[in-house]
N, C-alpha and C. Protein backbone atom coordinates (compact mmCIF):
# COMPACT_ATOMS: atom_id res chain seq x y z
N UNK A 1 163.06 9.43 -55.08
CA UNK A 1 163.30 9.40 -53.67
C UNK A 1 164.61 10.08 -53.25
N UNK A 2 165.30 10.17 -54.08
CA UNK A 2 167.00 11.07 -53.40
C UNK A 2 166.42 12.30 -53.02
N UNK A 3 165.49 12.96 -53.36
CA UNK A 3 165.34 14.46 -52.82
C UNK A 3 165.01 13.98 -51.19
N UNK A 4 164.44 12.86 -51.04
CA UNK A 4 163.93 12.82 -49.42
C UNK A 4 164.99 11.76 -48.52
N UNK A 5 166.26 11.44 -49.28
CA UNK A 5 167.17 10.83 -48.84
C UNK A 5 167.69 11.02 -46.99
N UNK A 6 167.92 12.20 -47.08
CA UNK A 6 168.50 12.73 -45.76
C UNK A 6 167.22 13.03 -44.95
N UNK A 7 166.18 13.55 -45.74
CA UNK A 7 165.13 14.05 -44.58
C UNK A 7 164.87 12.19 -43.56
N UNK A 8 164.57 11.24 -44.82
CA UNK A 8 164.47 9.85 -44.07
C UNK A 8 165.57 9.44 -42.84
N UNK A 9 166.89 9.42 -43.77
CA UNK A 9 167.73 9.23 -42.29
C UNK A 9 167.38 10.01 -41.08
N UNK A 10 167.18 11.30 -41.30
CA UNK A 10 166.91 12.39 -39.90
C UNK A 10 165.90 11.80 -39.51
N UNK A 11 164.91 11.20 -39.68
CA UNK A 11 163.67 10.94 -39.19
C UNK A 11 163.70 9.16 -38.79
N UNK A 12 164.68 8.85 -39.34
CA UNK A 12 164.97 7.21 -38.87
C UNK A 12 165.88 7.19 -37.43
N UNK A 13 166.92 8.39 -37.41
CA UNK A 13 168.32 8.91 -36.27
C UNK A 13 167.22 9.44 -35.57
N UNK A 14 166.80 10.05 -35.43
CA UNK A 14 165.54 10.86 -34.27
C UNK A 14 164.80 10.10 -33.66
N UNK A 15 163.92 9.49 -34.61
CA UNK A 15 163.06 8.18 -33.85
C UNK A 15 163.62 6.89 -33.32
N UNK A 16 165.06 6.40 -33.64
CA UNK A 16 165.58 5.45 -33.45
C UNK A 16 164.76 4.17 -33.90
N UNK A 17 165.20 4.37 -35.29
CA UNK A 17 164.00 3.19 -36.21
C UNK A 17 165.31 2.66 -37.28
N UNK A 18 165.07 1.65 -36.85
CA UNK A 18 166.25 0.92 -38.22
C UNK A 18 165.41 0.42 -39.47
N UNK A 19 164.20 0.63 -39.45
CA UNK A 19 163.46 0.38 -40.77
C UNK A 19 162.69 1.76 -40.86
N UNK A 20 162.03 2.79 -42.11
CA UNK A 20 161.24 3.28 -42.39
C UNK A 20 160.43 3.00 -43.90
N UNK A 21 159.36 2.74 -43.80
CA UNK A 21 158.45 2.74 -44.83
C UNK A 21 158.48 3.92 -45.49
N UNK A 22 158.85 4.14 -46.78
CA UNK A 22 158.74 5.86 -47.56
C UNK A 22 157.09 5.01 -48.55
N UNK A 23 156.43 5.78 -48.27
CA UNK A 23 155.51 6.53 -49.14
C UNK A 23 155.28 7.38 -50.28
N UNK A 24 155.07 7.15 -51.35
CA UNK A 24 154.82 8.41 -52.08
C UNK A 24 153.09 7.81 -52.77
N UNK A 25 152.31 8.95 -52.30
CA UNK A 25 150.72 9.02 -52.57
C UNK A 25 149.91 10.29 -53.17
N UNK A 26 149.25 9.77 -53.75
CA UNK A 26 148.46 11.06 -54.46
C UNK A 26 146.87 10.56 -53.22
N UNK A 27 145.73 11.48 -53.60
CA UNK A 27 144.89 11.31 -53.03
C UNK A 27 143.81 10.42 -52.99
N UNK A 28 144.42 9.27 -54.25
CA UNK A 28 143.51 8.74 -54.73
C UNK A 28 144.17 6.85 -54.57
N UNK A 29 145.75 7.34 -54.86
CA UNK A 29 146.28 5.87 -55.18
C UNK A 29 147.74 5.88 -54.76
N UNK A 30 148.52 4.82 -54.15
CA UNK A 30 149.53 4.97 -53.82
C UNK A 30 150.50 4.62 -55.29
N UNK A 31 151.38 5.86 -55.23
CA UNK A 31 152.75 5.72 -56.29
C UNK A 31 153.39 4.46 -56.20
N UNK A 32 154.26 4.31 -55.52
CA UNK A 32 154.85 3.76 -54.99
C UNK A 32 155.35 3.59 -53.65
N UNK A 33 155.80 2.14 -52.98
CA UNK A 33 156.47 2.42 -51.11
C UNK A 33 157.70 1.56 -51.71
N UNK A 34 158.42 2.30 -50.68
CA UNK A 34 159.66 1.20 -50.78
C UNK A 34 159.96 1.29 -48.83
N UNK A 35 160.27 -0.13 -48.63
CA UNK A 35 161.01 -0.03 -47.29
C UNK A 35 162.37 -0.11 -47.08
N UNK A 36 162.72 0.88 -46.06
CA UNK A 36 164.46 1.02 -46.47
C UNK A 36 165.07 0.70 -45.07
N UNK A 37 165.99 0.21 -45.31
CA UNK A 37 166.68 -0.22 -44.35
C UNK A 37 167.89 0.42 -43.57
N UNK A 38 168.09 1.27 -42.49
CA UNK A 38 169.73 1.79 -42.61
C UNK A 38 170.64 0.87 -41.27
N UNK A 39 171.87 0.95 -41.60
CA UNK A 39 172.47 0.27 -40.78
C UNK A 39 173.13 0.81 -39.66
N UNK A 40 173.48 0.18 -38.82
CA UNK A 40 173.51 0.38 -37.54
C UNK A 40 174.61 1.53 -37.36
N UNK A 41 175.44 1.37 -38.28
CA UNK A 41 176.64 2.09 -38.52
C UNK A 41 176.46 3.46 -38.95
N UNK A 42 175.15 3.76 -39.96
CA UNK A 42 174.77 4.79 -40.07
C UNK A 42 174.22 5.52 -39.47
N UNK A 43 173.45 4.82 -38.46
CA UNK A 43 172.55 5.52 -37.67
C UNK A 43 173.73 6.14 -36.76
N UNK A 44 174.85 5.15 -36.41
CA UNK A 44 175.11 6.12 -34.98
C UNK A 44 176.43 7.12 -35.19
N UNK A 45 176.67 6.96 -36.77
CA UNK A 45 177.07 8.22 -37.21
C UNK A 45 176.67 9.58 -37.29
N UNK A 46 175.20 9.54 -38.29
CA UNK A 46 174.37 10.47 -37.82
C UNK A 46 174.21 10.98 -36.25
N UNK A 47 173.78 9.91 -35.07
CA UNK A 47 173.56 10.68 -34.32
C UNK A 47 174.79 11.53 -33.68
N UNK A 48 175.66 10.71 -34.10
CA UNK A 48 177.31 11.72 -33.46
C UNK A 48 177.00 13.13 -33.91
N UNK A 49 176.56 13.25 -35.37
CA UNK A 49 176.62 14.41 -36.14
C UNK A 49 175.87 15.52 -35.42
N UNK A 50 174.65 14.89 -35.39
CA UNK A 50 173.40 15.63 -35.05
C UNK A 50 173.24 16.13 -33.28
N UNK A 51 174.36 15.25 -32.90
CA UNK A 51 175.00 15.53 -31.18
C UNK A 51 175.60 16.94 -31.10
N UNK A 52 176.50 16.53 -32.28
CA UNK A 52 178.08 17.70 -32.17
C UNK A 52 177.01 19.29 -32.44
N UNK A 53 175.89 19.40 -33.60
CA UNK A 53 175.68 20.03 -33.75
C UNK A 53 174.43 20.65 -32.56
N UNK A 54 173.93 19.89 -32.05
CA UNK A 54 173.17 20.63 -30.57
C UNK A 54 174.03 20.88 -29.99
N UNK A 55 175.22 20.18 -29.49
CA UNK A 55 175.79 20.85 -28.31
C UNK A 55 176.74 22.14 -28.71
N UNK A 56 176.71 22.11 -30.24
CA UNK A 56 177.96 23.37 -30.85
C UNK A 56 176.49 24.76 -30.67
N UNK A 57 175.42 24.23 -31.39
CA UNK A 57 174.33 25.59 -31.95
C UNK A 57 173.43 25.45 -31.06
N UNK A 58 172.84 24.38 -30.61
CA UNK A 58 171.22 24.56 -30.41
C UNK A 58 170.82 24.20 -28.71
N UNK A 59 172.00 24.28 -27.97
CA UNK A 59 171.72 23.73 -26.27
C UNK A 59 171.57 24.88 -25.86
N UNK A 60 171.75 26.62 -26.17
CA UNK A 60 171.44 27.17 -25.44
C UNK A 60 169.98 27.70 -25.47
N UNK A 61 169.31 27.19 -26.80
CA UNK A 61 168.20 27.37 -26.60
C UNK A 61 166.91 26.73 -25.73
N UNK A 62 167.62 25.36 -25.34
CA UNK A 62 166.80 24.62 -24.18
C UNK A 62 166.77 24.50 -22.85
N UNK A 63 167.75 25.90 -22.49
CA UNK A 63 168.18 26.72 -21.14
C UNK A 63 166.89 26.71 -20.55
N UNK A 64 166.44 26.69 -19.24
CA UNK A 64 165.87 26.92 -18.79
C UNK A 64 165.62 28.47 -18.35
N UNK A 65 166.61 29.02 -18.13
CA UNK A 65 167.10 30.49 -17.68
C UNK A 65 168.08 31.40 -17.87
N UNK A 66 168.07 32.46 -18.12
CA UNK A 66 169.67 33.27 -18.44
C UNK A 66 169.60 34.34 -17.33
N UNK A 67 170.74 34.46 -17.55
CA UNK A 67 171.26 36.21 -16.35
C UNK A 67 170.65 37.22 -16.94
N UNK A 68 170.36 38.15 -16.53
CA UNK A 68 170.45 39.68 -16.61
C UNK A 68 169.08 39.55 -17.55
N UNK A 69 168.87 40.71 -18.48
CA UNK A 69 167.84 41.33 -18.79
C UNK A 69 168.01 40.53 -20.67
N UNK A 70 169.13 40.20 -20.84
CA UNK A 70 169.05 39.97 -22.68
C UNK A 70 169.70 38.39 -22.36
N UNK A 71 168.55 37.75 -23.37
CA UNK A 71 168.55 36.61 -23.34
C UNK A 71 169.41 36.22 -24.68
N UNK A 72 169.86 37.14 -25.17
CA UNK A 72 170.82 36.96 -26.16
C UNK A 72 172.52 37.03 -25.83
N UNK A 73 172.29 36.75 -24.55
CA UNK A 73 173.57 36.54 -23.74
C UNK A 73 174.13 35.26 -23.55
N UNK A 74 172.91 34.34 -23.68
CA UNK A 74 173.43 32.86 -23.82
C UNK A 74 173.45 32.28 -24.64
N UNK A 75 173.40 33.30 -25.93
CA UNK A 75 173.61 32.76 -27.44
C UNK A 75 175.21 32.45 -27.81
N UNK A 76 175.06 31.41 -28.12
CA UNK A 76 177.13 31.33 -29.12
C UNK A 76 176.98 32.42 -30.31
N UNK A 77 178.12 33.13 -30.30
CA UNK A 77 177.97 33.82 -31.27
C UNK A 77 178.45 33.32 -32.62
N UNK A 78 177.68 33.94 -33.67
CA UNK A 78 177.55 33.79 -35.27
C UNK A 78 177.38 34.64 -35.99
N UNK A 79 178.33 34.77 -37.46
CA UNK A 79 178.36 35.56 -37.70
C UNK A 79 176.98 35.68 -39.45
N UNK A 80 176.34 37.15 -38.55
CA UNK A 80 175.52 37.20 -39.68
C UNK A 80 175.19 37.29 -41.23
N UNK A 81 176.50 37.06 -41.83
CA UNK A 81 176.89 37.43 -42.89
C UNK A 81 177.45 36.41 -43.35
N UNK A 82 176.87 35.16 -42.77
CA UNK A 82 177.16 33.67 -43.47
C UNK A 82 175.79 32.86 -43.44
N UNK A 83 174.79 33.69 -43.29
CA UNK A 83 173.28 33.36 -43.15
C UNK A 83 172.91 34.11 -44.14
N UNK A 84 172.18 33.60 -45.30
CA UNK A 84 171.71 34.31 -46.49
C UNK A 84 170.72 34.19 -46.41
N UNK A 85 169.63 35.13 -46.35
CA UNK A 85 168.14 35.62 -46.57
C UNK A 85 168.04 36.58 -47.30
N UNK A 86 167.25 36.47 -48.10
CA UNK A 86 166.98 37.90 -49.25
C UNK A 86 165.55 38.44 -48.81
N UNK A 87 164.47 37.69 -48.35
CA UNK A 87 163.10 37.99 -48.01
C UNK A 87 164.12 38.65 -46.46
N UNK A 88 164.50 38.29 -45.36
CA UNK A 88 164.51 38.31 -44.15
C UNK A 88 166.00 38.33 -43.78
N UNK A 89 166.47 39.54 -43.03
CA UNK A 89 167.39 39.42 -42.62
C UNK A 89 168.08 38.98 -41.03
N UNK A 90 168.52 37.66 -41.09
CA UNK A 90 168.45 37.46 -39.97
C UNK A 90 169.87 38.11 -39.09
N UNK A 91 169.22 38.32 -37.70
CA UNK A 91 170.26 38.53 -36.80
C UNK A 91 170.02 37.91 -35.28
N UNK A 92 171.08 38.46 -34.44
CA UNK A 92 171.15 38.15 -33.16
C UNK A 92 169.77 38.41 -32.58
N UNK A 93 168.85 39.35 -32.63
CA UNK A 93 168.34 40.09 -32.65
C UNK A 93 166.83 39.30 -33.11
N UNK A 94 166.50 39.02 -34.13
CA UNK A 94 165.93 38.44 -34.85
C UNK A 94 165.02 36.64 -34.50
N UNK A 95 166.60 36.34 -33.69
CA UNK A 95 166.88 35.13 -33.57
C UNK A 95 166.21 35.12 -31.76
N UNK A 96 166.92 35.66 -31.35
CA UNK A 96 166.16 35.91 -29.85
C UNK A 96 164.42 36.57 -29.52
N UNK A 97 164.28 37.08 -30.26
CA UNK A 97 162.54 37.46 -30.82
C UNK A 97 161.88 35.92 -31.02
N UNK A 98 162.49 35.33 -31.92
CA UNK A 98 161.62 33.82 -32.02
C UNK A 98 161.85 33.06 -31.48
N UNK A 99 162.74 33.00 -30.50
CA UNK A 99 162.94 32.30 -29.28
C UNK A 99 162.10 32.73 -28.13
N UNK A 100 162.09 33.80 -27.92
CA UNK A 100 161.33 33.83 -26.66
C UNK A 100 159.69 33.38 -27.52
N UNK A 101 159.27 33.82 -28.70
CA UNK A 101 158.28 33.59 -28.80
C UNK A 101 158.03 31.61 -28.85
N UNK A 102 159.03 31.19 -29.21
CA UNK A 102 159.08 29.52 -29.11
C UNK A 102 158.53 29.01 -27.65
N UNK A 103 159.56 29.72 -26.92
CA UNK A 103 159.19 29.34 -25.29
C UNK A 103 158.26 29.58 -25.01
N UNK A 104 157.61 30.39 -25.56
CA UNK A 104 156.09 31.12 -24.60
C UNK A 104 155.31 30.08 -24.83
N UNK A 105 155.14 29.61 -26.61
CA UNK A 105 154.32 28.48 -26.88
C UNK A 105 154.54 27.31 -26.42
N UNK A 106 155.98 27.24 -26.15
CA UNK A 106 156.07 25.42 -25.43
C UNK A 106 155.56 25.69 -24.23
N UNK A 107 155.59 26.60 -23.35
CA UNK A 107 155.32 26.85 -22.01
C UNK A 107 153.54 26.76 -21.65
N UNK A 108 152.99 26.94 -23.21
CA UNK A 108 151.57 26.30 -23.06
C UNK A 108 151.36 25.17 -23.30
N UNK A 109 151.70 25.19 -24.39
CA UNK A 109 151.72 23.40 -24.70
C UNK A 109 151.68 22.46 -23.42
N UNK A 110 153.12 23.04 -22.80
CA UNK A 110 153.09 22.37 -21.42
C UNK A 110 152.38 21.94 -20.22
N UNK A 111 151.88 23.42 -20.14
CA UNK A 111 150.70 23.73 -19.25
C UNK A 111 149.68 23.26 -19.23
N UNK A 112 149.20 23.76 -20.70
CA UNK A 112 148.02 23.15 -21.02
C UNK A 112 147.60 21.76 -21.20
N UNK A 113 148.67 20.78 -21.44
CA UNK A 113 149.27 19.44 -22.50
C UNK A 113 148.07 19.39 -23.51
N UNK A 114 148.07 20.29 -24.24
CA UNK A 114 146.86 20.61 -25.52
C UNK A 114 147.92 20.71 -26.66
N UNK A 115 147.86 20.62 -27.74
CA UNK A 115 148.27 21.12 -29.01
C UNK A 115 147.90 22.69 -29.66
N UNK A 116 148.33 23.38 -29.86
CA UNK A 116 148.04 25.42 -30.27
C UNK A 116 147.14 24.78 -30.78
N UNK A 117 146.23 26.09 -31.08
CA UNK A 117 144.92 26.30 -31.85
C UNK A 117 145.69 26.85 -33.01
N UNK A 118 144.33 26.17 -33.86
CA UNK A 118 144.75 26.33 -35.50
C UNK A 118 144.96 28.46 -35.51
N UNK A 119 146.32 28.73 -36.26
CA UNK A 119 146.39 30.02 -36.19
C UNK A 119 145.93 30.62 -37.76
N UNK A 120 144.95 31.19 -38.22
CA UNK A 120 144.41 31.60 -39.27
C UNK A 120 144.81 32.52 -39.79
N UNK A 121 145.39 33.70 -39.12
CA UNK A 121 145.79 34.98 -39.22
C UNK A 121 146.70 35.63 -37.99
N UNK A 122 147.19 36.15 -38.54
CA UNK A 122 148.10 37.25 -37.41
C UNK A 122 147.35 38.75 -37.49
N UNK A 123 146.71 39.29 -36.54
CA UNK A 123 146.20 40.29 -36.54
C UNK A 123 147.39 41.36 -35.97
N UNK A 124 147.23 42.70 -36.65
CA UNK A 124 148.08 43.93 -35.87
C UNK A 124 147.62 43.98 -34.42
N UNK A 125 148.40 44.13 -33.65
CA UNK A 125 147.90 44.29 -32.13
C UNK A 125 146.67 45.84 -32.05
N UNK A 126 147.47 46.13 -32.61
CA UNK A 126 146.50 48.16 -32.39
C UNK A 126 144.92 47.62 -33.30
N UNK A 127 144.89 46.53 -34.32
CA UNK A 127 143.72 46.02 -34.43
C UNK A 127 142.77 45.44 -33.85
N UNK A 128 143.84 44.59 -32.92
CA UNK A 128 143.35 43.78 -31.88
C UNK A 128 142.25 44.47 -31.55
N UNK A 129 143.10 45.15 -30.46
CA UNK A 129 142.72 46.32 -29.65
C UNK A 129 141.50 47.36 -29.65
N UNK A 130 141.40 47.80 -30.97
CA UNK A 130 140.12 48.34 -31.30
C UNK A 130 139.22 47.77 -31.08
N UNK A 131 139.26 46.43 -31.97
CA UNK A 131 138.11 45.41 -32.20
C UNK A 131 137.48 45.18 -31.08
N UNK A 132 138.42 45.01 -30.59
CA UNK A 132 138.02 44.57 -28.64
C UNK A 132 137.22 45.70 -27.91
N UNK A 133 137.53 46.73 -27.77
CA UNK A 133 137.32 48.38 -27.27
C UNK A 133 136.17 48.96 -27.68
N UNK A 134 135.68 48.24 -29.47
CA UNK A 134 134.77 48.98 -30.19
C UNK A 134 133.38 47.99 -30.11
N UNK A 135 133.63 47.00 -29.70
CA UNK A 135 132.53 46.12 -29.77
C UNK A 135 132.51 45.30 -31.64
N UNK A 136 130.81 46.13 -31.79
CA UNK A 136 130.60 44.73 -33.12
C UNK A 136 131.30 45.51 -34.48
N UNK A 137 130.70 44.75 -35.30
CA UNK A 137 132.08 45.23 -36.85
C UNK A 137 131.30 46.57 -37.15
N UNK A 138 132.10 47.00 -38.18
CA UNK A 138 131.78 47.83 -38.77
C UNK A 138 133.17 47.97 -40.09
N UNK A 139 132.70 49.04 -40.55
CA UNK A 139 133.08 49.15 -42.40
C UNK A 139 134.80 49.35 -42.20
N UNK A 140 135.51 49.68 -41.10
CA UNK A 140 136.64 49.91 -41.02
C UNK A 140 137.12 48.52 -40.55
N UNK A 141 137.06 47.91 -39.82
CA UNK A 141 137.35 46.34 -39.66
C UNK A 141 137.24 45.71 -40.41
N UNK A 142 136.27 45.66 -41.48
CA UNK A 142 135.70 45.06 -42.49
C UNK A 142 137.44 45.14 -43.46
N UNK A 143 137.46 46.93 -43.88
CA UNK A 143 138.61 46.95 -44.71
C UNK A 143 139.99 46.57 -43.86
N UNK A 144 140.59 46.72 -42.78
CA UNK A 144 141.30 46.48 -42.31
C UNK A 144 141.75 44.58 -42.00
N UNK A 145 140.13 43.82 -42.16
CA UNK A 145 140.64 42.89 -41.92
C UNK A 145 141.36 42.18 -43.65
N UNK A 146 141.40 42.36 -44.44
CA UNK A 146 141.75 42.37 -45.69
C UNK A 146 143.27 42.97 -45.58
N UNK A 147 143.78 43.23 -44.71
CA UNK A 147 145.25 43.73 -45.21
C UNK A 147 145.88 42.69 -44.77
N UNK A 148 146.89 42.30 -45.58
CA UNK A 148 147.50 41.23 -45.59
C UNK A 148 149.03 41.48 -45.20
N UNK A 149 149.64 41.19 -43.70
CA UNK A 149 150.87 41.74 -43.59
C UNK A 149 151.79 41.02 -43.93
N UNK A 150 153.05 41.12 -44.74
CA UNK A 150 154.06 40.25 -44.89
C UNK A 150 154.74 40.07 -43.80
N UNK A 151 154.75 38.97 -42.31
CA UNK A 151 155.07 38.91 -40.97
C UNK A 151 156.31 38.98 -41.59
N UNK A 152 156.34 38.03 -42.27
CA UNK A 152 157.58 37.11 -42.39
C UNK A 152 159.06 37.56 -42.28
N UNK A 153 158.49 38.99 -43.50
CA UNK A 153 159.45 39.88 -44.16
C UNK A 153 159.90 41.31 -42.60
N UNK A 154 158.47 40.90 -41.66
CA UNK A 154 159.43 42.79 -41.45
C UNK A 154 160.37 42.12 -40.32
N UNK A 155 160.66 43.40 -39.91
CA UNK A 155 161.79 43.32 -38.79
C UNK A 155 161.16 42.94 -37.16
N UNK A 156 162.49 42.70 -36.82
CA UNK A 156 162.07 42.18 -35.44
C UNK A 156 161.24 43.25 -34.63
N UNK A 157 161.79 44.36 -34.84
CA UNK A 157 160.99 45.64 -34.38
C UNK A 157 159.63 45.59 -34.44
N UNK A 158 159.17 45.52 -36.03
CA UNK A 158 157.75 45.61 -36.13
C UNK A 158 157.26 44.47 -35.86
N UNK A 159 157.45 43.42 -35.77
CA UNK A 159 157.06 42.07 -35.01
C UNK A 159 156.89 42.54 -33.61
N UNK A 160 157.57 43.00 -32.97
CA UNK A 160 157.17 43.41 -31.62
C UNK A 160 156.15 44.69 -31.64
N UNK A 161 155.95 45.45 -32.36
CA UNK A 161 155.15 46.28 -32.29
C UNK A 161 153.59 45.73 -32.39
N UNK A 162 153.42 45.07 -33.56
CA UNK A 162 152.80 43.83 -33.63
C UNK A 162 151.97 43.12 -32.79
């Protein structure tokens, strides 16, 4: 259980639960539960922590609105070269791309008060597009739907191209 030590407190400080039941289960039989207890003292340490750090990193992302045309204007700045990714290099840049794409989805969620549809695949947009334009399949969709893009890895660029 120490590997899930902190994830429990975060999830005891969030929910405001002074008891959590940990679980550990296979599909067939339970491992073991233990119920853990944290104290009052801990909890409202954590939440100091977990305060300081929304209002230092993460409040400007629950802006409702920014000025001008770059929404990377109401970012605190950070420096990129204390963020280590070897698959993905993150930036200012990077970071504002999955933000607006965050908002778009809460903004359905909202709308809708539905949960997203299960997402199976990320299709290329210019795939989209055909598919749509060309009607029923054929042998080039067929091979095209088989390419497997590493999203993860490209750049914010080709994510928007995307």
């Amino acid at each position: 259980m120490p590997e899930y030590q902190t994830q429990v407190l975060h999830h005891a400080t969030v929910a405001n639960l002074k008891y959590v039941l940990f679980v550990v289960a296979g599909t067939t039989k339970v491992h073991y539960a233990v119920l853990i207890q944290f104290p009052d003292q801990k909890l409202t340490c954590i939440r100091g922590i977990l305060s300081r750090v929304y209002q230092r990193s993460l409040k400007w992302a629950y802006t409702s609105a920014w000025t001008g045309n770059d929404p990377g204007s109401i970012m605190p700045p950070f420096h990129e070269d204390v963020i280590p990714s070897k698959l993905y290099r993150i930036t200012k840049e990077s970071i504002v791309f999955t933000w607006i794409i965050w908002k778009k989805l809460l903004q359905m969620v909202q709308q809708t008060q539905l949960p997203l549809p299960k997402a199976h695949k990320i299709i290329l947009e210019i795939v989209a597009r055909w598919n749509h334009s060309k009607g029923g399949i054929d042998e080039m969709t067929h091979h095209l739907d088989g390419i497997n893009f590493p999203f993860a890895k490209s750049t914010p660029k080709q994510q928007l191209v995307i």
